[in-house]
N, C-alpha and C. Protein backbone atom coordinates (compact mmCIF):
# COMPACT_ATOMS: atom_id res chain seq x y z
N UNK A 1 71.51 131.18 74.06
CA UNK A 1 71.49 129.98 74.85
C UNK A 1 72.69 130.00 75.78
N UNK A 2 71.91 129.55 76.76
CA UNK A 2 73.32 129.91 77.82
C UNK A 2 74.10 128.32 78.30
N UNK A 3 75.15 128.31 78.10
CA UNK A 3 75.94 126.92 78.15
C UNK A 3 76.39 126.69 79.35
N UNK A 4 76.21 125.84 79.86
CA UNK A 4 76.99 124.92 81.45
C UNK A 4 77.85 124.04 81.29
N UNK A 5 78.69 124.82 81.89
CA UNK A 5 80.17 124.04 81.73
C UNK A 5 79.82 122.46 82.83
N UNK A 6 79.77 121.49 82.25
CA UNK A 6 79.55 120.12 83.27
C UNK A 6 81.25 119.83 83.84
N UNK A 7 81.26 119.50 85.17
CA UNK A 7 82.14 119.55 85.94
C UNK A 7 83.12 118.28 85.01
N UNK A 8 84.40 118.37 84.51
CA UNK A 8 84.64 116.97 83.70
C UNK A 8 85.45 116.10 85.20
N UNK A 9 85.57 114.59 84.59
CA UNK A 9 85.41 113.69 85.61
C UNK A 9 87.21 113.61 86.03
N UNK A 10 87.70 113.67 87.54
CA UNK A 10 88.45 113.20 87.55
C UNK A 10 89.58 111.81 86.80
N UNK A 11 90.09 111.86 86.20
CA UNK A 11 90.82 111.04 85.87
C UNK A 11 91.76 110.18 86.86
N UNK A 12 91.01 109.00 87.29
CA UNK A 12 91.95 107.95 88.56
C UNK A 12 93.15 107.26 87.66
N UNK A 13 94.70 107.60 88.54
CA UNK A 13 95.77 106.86 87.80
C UNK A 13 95.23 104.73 87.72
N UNK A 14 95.92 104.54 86.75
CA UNK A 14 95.97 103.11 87.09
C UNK A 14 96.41 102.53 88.15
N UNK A 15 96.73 101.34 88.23
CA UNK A 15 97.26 100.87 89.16
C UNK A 15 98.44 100.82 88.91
N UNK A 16 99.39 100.55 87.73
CA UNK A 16 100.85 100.84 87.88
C UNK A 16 101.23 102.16 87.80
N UNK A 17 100.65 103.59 88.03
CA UNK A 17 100.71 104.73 88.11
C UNK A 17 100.69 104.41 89.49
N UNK A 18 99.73 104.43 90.27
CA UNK A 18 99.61 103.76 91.59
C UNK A 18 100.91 103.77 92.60
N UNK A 19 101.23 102.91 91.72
CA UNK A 19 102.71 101.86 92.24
C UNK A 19 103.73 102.12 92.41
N UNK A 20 104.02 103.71 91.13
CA UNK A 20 105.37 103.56 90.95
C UNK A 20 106.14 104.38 91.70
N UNK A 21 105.44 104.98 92.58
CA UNK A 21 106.65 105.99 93.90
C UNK A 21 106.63 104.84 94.67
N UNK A 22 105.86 104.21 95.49
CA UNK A 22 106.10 102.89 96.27
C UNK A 22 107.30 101.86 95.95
N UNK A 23 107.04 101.77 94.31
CA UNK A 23 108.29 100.47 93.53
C UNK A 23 110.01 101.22 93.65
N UNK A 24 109.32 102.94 93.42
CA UNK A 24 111.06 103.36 93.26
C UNK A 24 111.30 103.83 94.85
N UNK A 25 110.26 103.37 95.46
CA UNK A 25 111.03 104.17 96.83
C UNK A 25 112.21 102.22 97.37
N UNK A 26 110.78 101.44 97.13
CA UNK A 26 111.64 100.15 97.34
C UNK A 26 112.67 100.11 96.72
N UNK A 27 113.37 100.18 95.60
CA UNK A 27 113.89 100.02 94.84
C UNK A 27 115.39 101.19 95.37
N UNK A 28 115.11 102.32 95.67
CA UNK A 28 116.01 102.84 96.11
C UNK A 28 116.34 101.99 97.78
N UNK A 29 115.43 101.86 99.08
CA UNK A 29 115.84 101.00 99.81
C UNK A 29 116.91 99.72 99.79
N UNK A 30 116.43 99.15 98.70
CA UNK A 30 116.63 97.83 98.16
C UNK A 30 118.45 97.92 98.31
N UNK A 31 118.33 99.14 96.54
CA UNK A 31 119.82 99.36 96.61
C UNK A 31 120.65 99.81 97.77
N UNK A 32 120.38 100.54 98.67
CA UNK A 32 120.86 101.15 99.89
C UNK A 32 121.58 99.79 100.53
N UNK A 33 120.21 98.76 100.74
CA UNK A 33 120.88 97.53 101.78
C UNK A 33 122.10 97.04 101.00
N UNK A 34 121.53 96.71 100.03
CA UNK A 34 122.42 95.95 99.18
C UNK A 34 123.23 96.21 98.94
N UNK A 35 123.69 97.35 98.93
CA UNK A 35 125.37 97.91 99.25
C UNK A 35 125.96 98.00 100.47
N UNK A 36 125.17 97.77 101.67
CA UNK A 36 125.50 97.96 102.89
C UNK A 36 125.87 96.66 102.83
N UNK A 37 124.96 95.25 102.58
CA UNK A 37 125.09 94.33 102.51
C UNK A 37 126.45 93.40 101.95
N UNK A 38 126.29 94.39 100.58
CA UNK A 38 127.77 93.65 99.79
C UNK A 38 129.62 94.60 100.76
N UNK A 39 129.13 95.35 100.88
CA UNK A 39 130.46 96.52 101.28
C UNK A 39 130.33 96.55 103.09
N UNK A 40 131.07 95.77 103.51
CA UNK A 40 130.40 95.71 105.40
C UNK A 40 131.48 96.63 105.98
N UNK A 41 130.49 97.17 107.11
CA UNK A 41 130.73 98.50 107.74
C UNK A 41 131.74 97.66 108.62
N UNK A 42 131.90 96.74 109.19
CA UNK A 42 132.70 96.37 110.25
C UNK A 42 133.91 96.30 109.84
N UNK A 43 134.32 96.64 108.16
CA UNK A 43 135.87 96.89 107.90
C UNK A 43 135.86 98.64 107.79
N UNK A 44 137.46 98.71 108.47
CA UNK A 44 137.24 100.08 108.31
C UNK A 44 137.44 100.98 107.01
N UNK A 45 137.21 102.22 106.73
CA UNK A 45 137.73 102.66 105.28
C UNK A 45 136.57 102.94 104.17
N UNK A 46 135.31 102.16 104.67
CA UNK A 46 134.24 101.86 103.58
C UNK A 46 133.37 103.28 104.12
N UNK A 47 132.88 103.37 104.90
CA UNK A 47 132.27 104.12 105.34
C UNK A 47 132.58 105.56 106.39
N UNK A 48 132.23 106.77 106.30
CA UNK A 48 132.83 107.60 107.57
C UNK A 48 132.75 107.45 109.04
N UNK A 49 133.49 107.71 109.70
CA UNK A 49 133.13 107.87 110.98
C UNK A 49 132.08 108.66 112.03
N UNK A 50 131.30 108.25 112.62
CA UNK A 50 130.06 109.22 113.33
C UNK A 50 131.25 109.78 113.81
N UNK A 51 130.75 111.74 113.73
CA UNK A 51 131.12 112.57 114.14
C UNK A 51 131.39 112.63 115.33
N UNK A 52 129.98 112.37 116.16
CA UNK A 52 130.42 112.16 117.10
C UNK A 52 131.12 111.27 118.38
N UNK A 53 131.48 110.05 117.72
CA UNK A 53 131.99 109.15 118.51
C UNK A 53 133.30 109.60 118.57
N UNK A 54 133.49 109.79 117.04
CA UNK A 54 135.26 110.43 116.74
C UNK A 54 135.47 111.72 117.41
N UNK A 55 134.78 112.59 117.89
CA UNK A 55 134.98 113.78 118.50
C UNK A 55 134.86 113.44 119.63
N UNK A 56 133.72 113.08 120.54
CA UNK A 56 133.94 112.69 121.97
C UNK A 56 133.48 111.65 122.92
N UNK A 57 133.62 110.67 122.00
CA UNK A 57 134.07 108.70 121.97
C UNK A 57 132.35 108.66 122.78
N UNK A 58 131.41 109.17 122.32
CA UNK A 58 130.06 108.83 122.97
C UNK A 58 129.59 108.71 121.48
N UNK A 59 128.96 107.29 121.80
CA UNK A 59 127.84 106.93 120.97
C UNK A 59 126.57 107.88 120.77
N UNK A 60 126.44 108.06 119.66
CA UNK A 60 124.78 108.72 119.21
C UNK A 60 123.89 107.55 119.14
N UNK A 61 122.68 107.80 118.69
CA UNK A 61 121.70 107.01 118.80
C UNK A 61 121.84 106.29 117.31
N UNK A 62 122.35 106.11 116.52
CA UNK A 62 122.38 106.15 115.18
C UNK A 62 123.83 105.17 114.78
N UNK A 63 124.75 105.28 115.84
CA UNK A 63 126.03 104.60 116.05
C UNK A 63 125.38 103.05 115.72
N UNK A 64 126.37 102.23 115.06
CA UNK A 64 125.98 100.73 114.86
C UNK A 64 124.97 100.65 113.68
N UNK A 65 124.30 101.49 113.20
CA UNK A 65 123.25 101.31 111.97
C UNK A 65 123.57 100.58 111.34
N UNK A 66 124.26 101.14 110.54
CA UNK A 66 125.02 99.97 109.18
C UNK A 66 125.47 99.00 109.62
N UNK A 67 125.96 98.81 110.96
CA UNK A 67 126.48 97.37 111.01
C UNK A 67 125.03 96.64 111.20
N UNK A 68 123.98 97.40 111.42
CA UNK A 68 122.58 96.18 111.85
C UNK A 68 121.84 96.17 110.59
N UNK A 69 122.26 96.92 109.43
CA UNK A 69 121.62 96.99 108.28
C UNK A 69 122.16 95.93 107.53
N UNK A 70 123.74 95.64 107.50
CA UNK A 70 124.43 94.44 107.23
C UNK A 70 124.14 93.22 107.60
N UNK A 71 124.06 92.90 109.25
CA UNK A 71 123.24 91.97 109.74
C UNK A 71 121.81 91.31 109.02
N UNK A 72 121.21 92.69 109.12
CA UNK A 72 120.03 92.14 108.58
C UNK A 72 120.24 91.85 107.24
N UNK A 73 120.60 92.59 106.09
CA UNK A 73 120.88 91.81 104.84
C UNK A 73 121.50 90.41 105.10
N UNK A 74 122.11 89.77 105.68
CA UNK A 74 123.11 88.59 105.86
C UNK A 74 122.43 87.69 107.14
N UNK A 75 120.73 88.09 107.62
CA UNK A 75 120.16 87.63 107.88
C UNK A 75 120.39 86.82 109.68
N UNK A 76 121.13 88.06 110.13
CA UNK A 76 121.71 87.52 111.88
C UNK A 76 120.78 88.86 112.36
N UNK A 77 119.62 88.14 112.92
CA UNK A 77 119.21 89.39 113.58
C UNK A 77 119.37 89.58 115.07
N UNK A 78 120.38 88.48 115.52
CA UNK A 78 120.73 88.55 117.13
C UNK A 78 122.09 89.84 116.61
N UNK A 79 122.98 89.93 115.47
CA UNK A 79 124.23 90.56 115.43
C UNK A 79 123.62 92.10 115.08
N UNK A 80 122.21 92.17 114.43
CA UNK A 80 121.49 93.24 114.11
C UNK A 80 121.42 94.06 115.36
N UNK A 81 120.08 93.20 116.23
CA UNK A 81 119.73 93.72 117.18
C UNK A 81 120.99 94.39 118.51
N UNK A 82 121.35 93.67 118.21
CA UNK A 82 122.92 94.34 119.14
C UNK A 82 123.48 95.40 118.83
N UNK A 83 123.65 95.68 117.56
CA UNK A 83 124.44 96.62 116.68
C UNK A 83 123.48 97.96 116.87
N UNK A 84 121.99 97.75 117.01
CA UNK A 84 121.60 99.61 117.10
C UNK A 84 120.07 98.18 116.99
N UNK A 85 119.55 98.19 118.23
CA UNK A 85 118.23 97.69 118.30
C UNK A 85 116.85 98.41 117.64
N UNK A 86 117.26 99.80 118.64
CA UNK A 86 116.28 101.17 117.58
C UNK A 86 116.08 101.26 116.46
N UNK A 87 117.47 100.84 115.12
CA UNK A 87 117.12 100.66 114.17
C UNK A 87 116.35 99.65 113.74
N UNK A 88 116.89 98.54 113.57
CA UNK A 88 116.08 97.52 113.35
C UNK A 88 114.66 97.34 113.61
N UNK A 89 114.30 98.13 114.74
CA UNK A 89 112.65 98.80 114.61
C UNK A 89 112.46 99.43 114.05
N UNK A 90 113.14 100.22 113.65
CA UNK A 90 112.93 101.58 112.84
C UNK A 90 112.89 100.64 111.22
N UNK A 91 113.46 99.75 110.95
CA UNK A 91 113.63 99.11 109.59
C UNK A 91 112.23 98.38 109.32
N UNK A 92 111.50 97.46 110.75
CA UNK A 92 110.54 96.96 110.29
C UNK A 92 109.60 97.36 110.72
N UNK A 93 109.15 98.75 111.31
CA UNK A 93 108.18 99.78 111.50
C UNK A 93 108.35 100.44 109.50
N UNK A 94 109.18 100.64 109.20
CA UNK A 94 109.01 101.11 107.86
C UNK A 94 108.99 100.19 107.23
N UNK A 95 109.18 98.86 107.25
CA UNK A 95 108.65 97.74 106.06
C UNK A 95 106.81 97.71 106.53
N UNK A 96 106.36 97.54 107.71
CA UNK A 96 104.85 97.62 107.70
C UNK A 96 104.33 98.49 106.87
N UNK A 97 104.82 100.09 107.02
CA UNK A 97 104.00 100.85 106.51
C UNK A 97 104.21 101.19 105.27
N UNK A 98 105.11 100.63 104.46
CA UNK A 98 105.39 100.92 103.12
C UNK A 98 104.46 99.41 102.41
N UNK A 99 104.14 98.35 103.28
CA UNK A 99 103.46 97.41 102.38
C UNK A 99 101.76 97.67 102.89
N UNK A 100 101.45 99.06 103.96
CA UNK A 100 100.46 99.02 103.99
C UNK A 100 99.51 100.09 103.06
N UNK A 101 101.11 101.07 102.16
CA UNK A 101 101.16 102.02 101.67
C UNK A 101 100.70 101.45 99.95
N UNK A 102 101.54 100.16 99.67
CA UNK A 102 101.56 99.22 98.44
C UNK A 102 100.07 98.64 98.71
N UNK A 103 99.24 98.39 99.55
CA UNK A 103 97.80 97.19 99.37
C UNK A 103 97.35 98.43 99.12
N UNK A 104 97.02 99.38 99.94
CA UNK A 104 96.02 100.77 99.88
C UNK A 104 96.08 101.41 98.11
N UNK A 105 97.48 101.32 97.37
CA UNK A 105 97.42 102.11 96.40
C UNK A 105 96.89 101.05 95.27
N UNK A 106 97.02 99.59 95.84
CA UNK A 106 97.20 98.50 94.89
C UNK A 106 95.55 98.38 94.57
N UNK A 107 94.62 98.72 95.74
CA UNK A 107 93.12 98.62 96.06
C UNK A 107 92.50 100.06 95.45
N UNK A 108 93.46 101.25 94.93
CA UNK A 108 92.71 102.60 94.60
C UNK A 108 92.34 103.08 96.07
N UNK A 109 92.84 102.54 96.97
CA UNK A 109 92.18 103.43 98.24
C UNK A 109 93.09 104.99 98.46
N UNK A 110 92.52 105.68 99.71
CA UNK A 110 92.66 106.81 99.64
C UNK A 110 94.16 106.77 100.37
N UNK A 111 95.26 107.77 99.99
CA UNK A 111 96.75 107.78 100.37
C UNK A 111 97.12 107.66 101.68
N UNK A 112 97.88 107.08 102.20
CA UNK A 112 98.69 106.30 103.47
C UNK A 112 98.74 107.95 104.06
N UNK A 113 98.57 107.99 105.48
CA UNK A 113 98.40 109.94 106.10
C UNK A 113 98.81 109.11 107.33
N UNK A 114 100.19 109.50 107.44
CA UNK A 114 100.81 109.49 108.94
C UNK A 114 100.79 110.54 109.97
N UNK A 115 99.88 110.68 111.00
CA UNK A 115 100.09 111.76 111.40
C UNK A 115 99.75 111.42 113.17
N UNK A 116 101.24 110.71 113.62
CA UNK A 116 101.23 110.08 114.80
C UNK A 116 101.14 111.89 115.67
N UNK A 117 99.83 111.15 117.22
CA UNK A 117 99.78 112.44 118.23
C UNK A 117 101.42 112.88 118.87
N UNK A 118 101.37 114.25 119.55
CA UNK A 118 102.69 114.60 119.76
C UNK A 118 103.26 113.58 120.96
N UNK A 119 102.10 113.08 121.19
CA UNK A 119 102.58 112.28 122.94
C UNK A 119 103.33 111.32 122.58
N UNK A 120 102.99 110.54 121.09
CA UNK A 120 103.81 109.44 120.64
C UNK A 120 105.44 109.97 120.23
N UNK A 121 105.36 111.16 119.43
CA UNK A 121 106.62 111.61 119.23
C UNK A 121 107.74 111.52 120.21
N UNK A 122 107.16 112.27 121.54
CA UNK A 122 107.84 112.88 122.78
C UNK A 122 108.30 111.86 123.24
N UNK A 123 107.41 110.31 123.33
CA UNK A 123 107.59 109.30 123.75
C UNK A 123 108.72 108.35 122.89
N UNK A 124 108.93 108.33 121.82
CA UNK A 124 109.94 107.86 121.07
C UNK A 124 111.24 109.03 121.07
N UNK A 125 111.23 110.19 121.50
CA UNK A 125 111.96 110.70 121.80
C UNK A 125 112.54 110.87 122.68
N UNK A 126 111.85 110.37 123.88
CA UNK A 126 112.63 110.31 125.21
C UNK A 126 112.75 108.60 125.15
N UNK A 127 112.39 107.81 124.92
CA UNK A 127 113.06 106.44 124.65
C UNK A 127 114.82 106.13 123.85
N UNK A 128 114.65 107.09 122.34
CA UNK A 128 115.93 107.15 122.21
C UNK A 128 116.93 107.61 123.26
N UNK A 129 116.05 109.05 123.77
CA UNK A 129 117.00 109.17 124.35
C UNK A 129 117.47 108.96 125.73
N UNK A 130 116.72 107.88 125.98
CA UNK A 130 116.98 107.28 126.95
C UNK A 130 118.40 105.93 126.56
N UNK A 131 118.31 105.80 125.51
CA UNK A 131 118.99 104.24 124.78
C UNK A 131 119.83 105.13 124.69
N UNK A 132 120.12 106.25 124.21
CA UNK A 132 121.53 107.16 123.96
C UNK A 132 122.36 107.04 125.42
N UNK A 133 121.83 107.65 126.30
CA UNK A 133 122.17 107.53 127.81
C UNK A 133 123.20 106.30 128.45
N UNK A 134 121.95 105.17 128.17
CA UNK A 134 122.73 104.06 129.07
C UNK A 134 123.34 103.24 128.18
N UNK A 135 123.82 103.26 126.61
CA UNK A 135 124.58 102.88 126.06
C UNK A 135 125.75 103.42 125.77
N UNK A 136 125.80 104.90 126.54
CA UNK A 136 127.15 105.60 127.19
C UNK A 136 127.65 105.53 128.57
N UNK A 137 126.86 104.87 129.43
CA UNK A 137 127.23 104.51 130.89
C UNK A 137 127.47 103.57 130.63
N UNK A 138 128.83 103.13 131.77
CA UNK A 138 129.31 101.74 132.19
C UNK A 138 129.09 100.80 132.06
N UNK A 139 127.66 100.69 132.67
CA UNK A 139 126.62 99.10 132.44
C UNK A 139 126.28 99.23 131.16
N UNK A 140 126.30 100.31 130.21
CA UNK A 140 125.61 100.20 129.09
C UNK A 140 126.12 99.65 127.88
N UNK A 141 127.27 98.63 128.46
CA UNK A 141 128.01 98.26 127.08
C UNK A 141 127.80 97.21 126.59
N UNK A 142 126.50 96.38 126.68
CA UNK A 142 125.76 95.80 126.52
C UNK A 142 125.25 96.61 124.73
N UNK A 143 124.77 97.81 125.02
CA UNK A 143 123.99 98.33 123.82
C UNK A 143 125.47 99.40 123.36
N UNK A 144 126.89 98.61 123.33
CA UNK A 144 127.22 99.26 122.10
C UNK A 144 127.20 98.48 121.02
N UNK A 145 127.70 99.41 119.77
CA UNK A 145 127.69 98.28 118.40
C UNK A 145 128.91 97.91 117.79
């Protein structure tokens, strides 16, 4: 007698299996602010200096972060947005997709697949670096942090 192996059935995680890279990714975020939050970048000593401002007094695109990560923990998002605007998009472009990442896993649906076209890349890449630019020119001191 000849035996057939029957295909056995996937096993679907639960829902707190689901959850729990989403909970520890929050959870590491969480702590991140919350030390940015409690320990503020605007004293000096706490944190290092961007390389490159200290090497050749031009802002990177990345200059002011922590002070807008502070902001936003302490809930001034006019002192945020000033401090590194890019971020602060960059903070609630990744709160969308991490709670659209939490309903999808929370529903058993199929995994969050980011896979923005290159035109969008190129385009957020010449935007930074466009914000890099004129927050190193004259008029651009408007967008330092």
């Amino acid at each position: 007698m000849h035996s057939v192996n029957a295909p056995t059935p996937q096993a679907t995680p639960g829902r707190a299996a689901r959850l729990a890279v989403p909970a520890g990714l929050l959870a590491a975020v969480a702590g991140a602010f919350a030390y940015v939050g409690a320990v503020d970048p605007n004293e000096p000593g706490h944190y290092p200096a961007c390389p490159l401002l200290r090497l050749t007094g031009l802002y990177c695109p990345g200059c002011g972060g922590l002070r807008s990560a502070h902001a936003v923990v302490h809930g001034d998002l006019p002192a945020a947005l000033q401090a590194n605007a890019p971020a602060v998009l960059g903070y609630a472009v990744c709160a969308v997709l991490w709670t659209v990442w939490v309903v999808r896993a929370a529903r058993g649906g199929p995994p969050l697949r980011i896979d923005p076209p290159p035109v969008l890349l190129w385009s957020l890449g010449a935007l930074l670096l466009v914000f890099t630019v004129v927050r190193n020119l004259p008029f651009g001191g408007w967008l330092h942090p």
